[in-house]
PDB file of N, CA and C in Angstrom:
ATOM      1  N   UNK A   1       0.807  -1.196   0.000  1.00  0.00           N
ATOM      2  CA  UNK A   1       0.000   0.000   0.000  1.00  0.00           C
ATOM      3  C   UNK A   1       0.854   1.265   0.000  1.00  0.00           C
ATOM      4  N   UNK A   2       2.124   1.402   0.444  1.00  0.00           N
ATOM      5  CA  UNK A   2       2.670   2.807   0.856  1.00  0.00           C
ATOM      6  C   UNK A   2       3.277   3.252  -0.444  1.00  0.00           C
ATOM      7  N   UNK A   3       3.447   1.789  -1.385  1.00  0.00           N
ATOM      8  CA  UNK A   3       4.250   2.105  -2.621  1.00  0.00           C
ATOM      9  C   UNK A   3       2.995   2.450  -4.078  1.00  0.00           C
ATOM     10  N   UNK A   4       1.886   2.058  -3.405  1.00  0.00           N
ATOM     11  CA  UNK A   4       0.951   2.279  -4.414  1.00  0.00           C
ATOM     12  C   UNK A   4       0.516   3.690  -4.043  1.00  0.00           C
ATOM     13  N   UNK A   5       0.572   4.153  -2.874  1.00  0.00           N
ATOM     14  CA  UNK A   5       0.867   6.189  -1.873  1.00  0.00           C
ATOM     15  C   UNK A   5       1.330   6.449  -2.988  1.00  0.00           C
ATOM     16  N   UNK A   6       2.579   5.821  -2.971  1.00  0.00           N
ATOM     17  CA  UNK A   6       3.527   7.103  -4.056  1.00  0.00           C
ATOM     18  C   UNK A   6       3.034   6.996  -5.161  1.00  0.00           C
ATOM     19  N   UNK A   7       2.855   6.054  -5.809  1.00  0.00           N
ATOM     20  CA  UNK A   7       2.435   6.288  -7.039  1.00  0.00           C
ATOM     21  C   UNK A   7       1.175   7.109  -7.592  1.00  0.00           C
ATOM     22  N   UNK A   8       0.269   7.235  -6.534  1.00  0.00           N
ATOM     23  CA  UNK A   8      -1.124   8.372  -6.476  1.00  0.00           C
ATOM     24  C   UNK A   8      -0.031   9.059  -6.570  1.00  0.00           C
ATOM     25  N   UNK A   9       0.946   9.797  -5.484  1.00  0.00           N
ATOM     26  CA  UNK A   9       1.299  10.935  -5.108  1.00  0.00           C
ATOM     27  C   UNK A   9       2.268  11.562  -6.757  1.00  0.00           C
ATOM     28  N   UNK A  10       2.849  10.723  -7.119  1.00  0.00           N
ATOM     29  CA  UNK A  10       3.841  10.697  -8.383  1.00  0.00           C
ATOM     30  C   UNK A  10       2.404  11.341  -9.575  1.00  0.00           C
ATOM     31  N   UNK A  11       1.392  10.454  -9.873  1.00  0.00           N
ATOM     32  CA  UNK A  11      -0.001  10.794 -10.592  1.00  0.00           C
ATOM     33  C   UNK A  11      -0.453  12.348 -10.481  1.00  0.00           C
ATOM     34  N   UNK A  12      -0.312  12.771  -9.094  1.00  0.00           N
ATOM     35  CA  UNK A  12      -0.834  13.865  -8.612  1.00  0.00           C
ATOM     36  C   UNK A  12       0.296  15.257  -9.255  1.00  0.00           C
ATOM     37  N   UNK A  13       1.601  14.683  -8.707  1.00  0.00           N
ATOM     38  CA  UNK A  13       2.607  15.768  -9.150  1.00  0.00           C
ATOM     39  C   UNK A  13       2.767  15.834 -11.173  1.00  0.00           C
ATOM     40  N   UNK A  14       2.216  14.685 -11.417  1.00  0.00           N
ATOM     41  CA  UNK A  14       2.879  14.910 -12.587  1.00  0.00           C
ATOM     42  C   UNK A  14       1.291  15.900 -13.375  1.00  0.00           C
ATOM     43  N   UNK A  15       0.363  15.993 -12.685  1.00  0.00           N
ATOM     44  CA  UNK A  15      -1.006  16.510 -13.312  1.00  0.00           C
ATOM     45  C   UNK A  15      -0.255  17.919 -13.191  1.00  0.00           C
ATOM     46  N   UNK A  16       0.560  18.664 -12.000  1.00  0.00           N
ATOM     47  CA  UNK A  16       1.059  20.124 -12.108  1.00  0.00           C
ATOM     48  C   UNK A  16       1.677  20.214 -13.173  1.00  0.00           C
ATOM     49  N   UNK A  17       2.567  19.575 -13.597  1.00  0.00           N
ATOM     50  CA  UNK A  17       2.959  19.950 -14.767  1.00  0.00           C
ATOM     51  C   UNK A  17       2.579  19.340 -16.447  1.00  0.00           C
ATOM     52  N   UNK A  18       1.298  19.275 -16.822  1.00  0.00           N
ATOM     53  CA  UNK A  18       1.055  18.985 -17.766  1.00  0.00           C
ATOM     54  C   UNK A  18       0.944  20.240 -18.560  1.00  0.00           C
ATOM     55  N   UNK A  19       1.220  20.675 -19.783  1.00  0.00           N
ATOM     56  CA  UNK A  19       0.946  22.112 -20.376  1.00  0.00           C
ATOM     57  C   UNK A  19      -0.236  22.527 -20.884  1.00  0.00           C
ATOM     58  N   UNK A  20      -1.409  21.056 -21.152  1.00  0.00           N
ATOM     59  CA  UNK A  20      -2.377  21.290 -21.886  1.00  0.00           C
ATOM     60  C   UNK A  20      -3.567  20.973 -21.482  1.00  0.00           C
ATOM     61  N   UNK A  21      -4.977  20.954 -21.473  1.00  0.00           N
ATOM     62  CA  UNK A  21      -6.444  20.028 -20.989  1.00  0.00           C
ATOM     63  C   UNK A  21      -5.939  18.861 -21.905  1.00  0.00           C
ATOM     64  N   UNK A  22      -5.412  18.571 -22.827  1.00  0.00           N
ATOM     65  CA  UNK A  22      -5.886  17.109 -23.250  1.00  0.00           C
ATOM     66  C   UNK A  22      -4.650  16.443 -22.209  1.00  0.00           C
ATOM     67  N   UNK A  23      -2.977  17.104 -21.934  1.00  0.00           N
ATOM     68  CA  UNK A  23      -2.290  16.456 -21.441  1.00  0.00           C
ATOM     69  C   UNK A  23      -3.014  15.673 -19.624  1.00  0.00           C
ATOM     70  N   UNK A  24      -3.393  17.123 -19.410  1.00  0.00           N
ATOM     71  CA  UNK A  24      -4.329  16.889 -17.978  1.00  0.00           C
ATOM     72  C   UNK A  24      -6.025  16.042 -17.995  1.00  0.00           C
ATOM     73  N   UNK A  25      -5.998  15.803 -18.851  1.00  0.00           N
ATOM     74  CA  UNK A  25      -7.156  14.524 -18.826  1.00  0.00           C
ATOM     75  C   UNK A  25      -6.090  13.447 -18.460  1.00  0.00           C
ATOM     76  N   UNK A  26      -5.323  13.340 -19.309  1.00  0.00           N
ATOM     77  CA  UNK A  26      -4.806  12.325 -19.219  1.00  0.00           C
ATOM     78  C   UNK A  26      -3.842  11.604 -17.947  1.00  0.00           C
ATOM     79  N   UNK A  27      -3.318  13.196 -17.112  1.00  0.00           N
ATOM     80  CA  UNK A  27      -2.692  13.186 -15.851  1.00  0.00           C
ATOM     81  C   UNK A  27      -4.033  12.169 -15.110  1.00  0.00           C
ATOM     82  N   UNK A  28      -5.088  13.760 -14.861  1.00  0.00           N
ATOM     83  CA  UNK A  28      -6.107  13.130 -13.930  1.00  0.00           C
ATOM     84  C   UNK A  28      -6.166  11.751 -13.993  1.00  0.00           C
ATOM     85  N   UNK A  29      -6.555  10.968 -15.249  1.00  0.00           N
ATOM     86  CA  UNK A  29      -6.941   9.730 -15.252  1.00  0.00           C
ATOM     87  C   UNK A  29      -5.786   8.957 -15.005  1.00  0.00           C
ATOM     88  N   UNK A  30      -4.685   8.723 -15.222  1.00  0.00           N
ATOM     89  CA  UNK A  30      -3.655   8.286 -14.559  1.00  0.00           C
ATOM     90  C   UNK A  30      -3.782   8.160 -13.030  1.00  0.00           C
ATOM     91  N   UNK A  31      -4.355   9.621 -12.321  1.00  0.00           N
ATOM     92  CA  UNK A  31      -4.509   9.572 -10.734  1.00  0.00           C
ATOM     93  C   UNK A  31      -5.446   8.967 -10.801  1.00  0.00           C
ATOM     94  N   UNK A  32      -6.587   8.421 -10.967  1.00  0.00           N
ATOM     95  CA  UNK A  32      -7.907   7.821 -10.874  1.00  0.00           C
ATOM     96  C   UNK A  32      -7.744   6.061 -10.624  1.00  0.00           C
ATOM     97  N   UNK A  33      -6.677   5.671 -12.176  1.00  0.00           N
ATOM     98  CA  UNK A  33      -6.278   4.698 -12.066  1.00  0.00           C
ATOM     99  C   UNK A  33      -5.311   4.307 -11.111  1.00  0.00           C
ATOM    100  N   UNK A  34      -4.547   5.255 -10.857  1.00  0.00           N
ATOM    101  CA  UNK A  34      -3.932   4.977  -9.339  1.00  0.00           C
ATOM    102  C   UNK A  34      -4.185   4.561  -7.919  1.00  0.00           C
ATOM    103  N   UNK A  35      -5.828   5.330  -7.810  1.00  0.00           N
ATOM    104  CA  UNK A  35      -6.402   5.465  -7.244  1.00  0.00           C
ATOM    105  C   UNK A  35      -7.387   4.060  -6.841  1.00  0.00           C
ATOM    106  N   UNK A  36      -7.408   3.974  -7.561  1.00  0.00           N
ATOM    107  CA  UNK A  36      -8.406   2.781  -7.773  1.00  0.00           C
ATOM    108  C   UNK A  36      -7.602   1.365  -7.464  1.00  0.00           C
ATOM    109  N   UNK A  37      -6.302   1.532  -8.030  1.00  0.00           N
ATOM    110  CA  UNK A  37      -5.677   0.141  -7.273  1.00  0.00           C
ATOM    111  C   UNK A  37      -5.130   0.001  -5.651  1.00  0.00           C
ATOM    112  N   UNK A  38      -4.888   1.330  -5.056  1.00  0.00           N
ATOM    113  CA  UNK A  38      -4.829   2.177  -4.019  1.00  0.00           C
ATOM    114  C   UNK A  38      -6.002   1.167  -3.352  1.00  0.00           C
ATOM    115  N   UNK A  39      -7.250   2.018  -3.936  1.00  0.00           N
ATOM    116  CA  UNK A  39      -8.409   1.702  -2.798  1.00  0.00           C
ATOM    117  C   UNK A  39      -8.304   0.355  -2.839  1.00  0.00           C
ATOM    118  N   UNK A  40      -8.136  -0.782  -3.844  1.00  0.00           N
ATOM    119  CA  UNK A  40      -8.558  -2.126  -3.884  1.00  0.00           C
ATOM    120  C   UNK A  40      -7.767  -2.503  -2.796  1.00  0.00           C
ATOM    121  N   UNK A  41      -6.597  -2.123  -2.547  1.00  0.00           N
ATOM    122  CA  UNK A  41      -5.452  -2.645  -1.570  1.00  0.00           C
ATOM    123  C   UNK A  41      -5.997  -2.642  -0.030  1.00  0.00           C
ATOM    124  N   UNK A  42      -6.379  -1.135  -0.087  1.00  0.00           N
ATOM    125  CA  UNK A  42      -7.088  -1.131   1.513  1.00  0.00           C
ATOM    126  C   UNK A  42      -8.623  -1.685   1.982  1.00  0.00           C
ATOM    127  N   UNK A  43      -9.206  -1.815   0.676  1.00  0.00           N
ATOM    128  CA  UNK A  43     -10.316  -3.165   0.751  1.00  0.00           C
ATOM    129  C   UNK A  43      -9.926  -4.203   1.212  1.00  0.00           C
ATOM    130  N   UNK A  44      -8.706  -4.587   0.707  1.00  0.00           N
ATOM    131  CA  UNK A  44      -8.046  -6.523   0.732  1.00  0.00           C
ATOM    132  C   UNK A  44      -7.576  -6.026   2.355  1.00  0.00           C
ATOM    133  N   UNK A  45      -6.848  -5.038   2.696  1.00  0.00           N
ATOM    134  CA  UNK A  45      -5.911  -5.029   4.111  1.00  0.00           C
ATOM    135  C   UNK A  45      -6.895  -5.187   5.124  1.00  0.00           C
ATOM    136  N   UNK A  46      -8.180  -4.239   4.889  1.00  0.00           N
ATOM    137  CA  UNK A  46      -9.054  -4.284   5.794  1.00  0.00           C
ATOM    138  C   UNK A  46     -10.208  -6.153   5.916  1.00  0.00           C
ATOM    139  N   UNK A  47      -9.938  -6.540   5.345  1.00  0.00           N
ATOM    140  CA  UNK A  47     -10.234  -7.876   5.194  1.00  0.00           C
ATOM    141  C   UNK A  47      -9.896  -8.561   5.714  1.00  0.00           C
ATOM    142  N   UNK A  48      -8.229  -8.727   5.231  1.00  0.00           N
ATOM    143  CA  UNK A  48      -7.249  -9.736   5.593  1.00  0.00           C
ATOM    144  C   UNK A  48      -6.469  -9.457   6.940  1.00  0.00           C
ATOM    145  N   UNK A  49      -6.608  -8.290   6.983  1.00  0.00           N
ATOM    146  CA  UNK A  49      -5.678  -7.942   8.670  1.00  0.00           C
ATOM    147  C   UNK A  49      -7.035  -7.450  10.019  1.00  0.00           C
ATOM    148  N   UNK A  50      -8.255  -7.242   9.688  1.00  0.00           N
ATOM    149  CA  UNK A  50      -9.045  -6.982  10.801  1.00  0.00           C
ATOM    150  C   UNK A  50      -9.574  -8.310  11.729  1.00  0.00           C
ATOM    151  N   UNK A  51      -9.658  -8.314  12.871  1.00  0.00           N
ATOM    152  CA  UNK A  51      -9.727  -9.673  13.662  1.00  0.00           C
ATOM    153  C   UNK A  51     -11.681 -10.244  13.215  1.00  0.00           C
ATOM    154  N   UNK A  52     -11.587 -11.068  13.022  1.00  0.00           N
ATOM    155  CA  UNK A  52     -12.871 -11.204  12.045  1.00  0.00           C
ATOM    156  C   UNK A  52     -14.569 -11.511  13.351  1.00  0.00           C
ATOM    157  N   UNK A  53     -13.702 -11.224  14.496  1.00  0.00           N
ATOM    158  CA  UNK A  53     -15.199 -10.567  15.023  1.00  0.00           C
ATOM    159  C   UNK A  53     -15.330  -9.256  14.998  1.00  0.00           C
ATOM    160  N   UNK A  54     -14.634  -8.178  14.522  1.00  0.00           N
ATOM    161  CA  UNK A  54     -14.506  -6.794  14.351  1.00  0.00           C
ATOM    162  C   UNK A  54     -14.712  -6.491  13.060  1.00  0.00           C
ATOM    163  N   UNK A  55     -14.639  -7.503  12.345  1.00  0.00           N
ATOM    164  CA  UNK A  55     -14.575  -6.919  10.556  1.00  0.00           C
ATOM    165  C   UNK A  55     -15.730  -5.288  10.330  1.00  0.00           C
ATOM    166  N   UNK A  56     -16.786  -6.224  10.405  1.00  0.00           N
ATOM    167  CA  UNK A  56     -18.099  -5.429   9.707  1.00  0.00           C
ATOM    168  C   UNK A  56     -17.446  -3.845  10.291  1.00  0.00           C
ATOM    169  N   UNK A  57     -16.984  -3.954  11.666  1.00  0.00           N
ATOM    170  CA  UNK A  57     -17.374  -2.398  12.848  1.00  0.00           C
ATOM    171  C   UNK A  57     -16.131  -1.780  11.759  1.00  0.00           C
ATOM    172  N   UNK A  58     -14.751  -2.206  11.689  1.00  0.00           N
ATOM    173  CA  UNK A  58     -13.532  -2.021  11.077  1.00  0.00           C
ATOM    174  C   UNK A  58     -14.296  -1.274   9.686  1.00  0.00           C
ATOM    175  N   UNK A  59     -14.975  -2.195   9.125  1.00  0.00           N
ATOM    176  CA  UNK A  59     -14.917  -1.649   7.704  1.00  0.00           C
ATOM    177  C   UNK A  59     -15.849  -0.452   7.386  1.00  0.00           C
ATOM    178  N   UNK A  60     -17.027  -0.368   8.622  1.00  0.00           N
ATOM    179  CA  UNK A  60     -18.095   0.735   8.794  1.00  0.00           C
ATOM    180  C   UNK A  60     -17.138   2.312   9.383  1.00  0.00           C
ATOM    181  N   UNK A  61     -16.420   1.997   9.625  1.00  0.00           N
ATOM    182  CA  UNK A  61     -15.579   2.829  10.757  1.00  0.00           C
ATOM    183  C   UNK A  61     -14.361   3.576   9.722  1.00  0.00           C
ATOM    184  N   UNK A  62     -13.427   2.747   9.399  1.00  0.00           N
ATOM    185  CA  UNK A  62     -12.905   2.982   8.335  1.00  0.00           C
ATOM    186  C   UNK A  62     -13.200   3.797   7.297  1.00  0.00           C
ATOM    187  N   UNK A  63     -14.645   3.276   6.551  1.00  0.00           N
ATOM    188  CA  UNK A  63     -15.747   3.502   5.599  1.00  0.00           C
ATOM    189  C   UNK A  63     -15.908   5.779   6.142  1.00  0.00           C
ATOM    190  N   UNK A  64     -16.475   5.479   7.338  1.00  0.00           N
ATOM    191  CA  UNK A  64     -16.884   7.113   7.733  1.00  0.00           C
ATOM    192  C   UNK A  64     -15.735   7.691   7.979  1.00  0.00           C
ATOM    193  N   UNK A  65     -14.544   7.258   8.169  1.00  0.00           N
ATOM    194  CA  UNK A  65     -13.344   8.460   8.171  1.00  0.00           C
ATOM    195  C   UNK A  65     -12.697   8.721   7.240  1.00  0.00           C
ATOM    196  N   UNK A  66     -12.778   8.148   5.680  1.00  0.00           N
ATOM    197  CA  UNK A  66     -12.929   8.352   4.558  1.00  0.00           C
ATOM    198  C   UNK A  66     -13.452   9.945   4.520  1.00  0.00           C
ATOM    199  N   UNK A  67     -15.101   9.046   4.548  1.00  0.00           N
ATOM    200  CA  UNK A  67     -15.880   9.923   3.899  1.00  0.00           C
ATOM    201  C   UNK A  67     -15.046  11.432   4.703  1.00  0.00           C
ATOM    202  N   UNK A  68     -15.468  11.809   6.711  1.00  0.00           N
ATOM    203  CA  UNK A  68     -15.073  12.697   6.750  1.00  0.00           C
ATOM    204  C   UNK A  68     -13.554  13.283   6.015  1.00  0.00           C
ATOM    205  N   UNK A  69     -12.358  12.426   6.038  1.00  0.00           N
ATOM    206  CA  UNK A  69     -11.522  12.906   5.782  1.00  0.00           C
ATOM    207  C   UNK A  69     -11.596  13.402   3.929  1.00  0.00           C
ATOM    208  N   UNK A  70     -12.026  13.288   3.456  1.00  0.00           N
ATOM    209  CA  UNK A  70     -13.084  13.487   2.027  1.00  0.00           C
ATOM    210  C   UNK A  70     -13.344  15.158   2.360  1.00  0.00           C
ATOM    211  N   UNK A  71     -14.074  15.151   3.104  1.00  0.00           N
ATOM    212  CA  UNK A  71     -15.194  16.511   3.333  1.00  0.00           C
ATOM    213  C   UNK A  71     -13.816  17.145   3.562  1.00  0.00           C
ATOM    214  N   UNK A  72     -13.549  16.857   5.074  1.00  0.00           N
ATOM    215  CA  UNK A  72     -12.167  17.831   5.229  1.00  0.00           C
ATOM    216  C   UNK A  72     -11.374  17.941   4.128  1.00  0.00           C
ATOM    217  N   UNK A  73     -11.197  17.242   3.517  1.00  0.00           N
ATOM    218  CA  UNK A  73     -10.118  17.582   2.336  1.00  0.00           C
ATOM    219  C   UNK A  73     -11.101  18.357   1.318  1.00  0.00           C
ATOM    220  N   UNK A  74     -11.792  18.232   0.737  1.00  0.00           N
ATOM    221  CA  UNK A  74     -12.517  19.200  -0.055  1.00  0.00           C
ATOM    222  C   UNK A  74     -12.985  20.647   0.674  1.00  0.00           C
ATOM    223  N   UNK A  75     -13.142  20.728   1.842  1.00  0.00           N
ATOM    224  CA  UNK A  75     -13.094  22.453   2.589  1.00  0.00           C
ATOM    225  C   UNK A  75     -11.279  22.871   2.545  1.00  0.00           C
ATOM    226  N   UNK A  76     -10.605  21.727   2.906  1.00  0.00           N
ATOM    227  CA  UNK A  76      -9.676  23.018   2.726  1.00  0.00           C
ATOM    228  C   UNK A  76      -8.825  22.993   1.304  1.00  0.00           C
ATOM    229  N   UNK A  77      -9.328  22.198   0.124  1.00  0.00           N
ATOM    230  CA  UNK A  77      -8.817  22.930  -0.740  1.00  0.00           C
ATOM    231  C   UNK A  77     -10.025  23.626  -1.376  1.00  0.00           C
ATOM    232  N   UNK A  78     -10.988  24.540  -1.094  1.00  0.00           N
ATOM    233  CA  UNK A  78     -11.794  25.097  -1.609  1.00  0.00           C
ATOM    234  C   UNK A  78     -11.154  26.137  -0.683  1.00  0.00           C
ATOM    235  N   UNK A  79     -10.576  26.608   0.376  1.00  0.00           N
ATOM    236  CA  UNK A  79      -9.976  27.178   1.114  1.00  0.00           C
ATOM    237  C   UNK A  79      -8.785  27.775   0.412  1.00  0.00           C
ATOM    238  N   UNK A  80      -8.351  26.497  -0.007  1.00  0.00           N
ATOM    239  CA  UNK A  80      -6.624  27.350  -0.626  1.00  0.00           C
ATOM    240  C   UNK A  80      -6.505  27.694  -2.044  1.00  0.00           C
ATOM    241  N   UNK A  81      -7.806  27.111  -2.681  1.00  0.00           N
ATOM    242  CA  UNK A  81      -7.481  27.757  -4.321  1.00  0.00           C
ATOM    243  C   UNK A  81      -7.907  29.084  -4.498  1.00  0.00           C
ATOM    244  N   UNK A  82      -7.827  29.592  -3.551  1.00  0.00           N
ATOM    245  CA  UNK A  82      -7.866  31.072  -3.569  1.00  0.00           C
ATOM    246  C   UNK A  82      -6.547  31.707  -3.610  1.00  0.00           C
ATOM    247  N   UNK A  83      -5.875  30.873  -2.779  1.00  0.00           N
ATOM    248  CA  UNK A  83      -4.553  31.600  -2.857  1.00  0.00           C
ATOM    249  C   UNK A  83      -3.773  30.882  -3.922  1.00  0.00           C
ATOM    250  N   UNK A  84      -3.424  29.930  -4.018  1.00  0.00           N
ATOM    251  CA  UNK A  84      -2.750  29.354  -5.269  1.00  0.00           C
ATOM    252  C   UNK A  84      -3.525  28.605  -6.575  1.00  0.00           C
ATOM    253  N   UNK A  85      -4.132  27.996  -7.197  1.00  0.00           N
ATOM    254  CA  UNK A  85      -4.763  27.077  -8.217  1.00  0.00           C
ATOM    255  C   UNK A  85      -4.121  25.788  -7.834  1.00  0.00           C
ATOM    256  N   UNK A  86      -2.745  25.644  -7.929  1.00  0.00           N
ATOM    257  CA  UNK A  86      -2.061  24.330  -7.616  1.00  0.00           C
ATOM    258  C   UNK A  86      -2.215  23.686  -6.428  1.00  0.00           C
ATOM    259  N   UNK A  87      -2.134  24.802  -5.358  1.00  0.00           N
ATOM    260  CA  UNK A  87      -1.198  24.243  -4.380  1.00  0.00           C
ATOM    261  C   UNK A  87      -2.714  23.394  -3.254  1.00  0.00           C
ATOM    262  N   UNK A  88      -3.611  23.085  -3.462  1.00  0.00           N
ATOM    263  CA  UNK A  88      -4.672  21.902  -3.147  1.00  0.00           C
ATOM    264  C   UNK A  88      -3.759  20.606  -3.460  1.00  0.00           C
ATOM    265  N   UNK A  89      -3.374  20.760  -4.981  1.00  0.00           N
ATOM    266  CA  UNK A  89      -2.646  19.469  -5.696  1.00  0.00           C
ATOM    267  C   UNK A  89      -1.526  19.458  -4.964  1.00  0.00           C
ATOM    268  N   UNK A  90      -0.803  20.645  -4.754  1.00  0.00           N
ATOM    269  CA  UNK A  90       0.517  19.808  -4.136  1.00  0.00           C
ATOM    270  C   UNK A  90       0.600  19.447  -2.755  1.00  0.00           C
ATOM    271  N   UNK A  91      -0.919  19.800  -2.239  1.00  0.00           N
ATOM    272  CA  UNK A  91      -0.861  19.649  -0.394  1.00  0.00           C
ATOM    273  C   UNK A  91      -1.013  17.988  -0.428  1.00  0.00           C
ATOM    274  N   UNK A  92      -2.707  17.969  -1.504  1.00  0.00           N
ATOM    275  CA  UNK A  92      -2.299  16.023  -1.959  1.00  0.00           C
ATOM    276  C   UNK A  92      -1.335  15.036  -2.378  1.00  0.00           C
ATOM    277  N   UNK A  93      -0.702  15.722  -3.151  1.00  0.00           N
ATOM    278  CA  UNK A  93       0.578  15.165  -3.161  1.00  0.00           C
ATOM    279  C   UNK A  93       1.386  14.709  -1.948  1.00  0.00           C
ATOM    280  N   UNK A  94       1.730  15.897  -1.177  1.00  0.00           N
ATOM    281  CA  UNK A  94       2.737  16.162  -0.294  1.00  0.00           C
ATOM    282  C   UNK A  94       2.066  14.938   0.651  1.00  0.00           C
ATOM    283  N   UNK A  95       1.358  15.407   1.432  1.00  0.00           N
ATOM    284  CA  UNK A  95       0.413  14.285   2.432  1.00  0.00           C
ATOM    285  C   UNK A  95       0.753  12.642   1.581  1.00  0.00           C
ATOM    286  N   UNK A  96      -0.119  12.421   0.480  1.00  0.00           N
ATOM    287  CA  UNK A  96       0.162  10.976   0.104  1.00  0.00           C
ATOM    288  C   UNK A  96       1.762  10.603  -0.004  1.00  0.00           C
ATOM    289  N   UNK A  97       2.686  11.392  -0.185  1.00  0.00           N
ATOM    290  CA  UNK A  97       4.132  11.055   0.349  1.00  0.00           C
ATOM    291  C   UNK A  97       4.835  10.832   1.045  1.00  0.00           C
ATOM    292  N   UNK A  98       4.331  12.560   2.253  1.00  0.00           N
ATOM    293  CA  UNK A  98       4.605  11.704   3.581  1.00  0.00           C
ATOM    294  C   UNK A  98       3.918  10.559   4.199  1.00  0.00           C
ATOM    295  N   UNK A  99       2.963  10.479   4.179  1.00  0.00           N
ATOM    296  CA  UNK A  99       2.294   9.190   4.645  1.00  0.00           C
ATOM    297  C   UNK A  99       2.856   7.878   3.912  1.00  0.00           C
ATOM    298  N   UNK A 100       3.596   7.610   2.757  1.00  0.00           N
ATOM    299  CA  UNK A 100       3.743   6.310   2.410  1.00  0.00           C
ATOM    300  C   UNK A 100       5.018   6.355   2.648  1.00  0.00           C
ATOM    301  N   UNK A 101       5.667   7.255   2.974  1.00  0.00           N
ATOM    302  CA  UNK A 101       7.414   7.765   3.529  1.00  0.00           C
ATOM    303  C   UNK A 101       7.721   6.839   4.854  1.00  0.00           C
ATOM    304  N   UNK A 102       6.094   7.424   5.887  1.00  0.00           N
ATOM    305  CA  UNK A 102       6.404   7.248   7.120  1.00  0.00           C
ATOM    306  C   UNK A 102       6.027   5.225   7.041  1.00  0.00           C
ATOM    307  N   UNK A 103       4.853   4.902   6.819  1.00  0.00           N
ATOM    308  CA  UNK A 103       4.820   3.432   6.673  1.00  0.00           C
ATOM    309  C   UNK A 103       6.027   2.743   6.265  1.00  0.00           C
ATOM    310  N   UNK A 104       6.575   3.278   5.338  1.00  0.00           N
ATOM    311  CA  UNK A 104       7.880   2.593   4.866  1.00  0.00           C
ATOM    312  C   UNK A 104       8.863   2.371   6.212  1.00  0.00           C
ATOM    313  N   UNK A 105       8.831   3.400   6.395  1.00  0.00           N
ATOM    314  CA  UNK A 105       9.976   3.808   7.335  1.00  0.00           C
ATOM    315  C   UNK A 105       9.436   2.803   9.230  1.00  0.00           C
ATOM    316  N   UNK A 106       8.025   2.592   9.101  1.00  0.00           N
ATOM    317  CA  UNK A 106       7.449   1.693  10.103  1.00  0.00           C
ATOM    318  C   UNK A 106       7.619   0.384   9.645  1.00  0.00           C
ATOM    319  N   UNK A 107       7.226   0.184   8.341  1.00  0.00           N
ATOM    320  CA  UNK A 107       7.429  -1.299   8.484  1.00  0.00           C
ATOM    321  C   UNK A 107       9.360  -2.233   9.064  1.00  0.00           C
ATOM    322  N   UNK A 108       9.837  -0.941   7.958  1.00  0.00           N
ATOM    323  CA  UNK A 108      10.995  -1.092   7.892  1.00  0.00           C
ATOM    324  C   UNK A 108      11.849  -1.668   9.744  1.00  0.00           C
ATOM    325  N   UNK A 109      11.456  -0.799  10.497  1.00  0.00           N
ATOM    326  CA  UNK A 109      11.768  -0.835  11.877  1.00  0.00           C
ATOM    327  C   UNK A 109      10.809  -1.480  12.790  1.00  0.00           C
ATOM    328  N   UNK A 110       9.587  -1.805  12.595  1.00  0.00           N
ATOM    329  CA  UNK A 110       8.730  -2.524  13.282  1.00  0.00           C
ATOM    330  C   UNK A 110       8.948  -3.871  13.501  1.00  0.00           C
ATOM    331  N   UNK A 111       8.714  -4.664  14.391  1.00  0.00           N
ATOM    332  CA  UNK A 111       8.562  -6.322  14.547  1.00  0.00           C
ATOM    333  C   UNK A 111       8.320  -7.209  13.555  1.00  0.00           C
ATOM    334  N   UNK A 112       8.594  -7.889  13.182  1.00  0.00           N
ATOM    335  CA  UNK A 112       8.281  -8.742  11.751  1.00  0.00           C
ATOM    336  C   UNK A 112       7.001  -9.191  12.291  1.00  0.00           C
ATOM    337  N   UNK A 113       6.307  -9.656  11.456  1.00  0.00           N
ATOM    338  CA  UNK A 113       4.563 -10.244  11.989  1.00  0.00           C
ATOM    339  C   UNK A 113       3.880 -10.270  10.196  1.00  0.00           C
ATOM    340  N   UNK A 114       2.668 -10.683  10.357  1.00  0.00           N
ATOM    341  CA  UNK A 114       1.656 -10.540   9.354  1.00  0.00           C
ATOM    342  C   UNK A 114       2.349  -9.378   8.652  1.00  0.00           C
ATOM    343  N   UNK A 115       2.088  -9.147   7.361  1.00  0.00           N
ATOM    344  CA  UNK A 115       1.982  -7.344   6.745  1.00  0.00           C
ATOM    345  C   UNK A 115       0.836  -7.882   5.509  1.00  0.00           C
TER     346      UNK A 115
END
């Protein structure tokens, strides 16, 4: 999952620099498809790693901090494209990097077990 992060995050940076709408269709959908193998991953994790008398609560729970973290993320880049056009994209970026930076950097040093 942290390496499929970067690759959203890589999707995301490369949409800033496209020069054209047809190049940036084509960014976006790149992030979409990124996206989409992204989510399948944390479908399977939440499956395969939740203790299976907790599943359903895990995946309902999970499911709503999405959504809020969704909302929050759409207020504050409706917040910041006032001040920049980009920089929503590069806060997504930035976040999906550090976050698959820091997992790396956990698995890497954590206890061996399940992953």
């Amino acid at each position: 999952m942290p390496y499929l992060a970067l690759i959203v995050a890589a999707a995301l940076f490369a949409v800033l620099l496209v020069p054209n709408l047809t190049a940036a269709v084509v960014a976006y959908a790149a992030v979409g498809i990124a996206n989409s193998y992204f989510f399948a991953a944390t479908l399977a994790a939440r499956s395969e790693h939740s203790p299976a008398a907790a599943r359903g609560q895990i995946f309902v729970w999970v499911g709503a901090l999405k959504i809020t973290a969704g909302s929050a993320g759409t207020a504050a880049a409706g917040a910041l494209i006032g001040t920049a056009l980009h920089l929503p994209t590069v806060f997504a970026a930035g976040i999906a990097t550090a976050a698959a930076i820091v997992a790396i950097i956990d698995r890497r040093f954590s206890s061996p077990g399940p992953r």
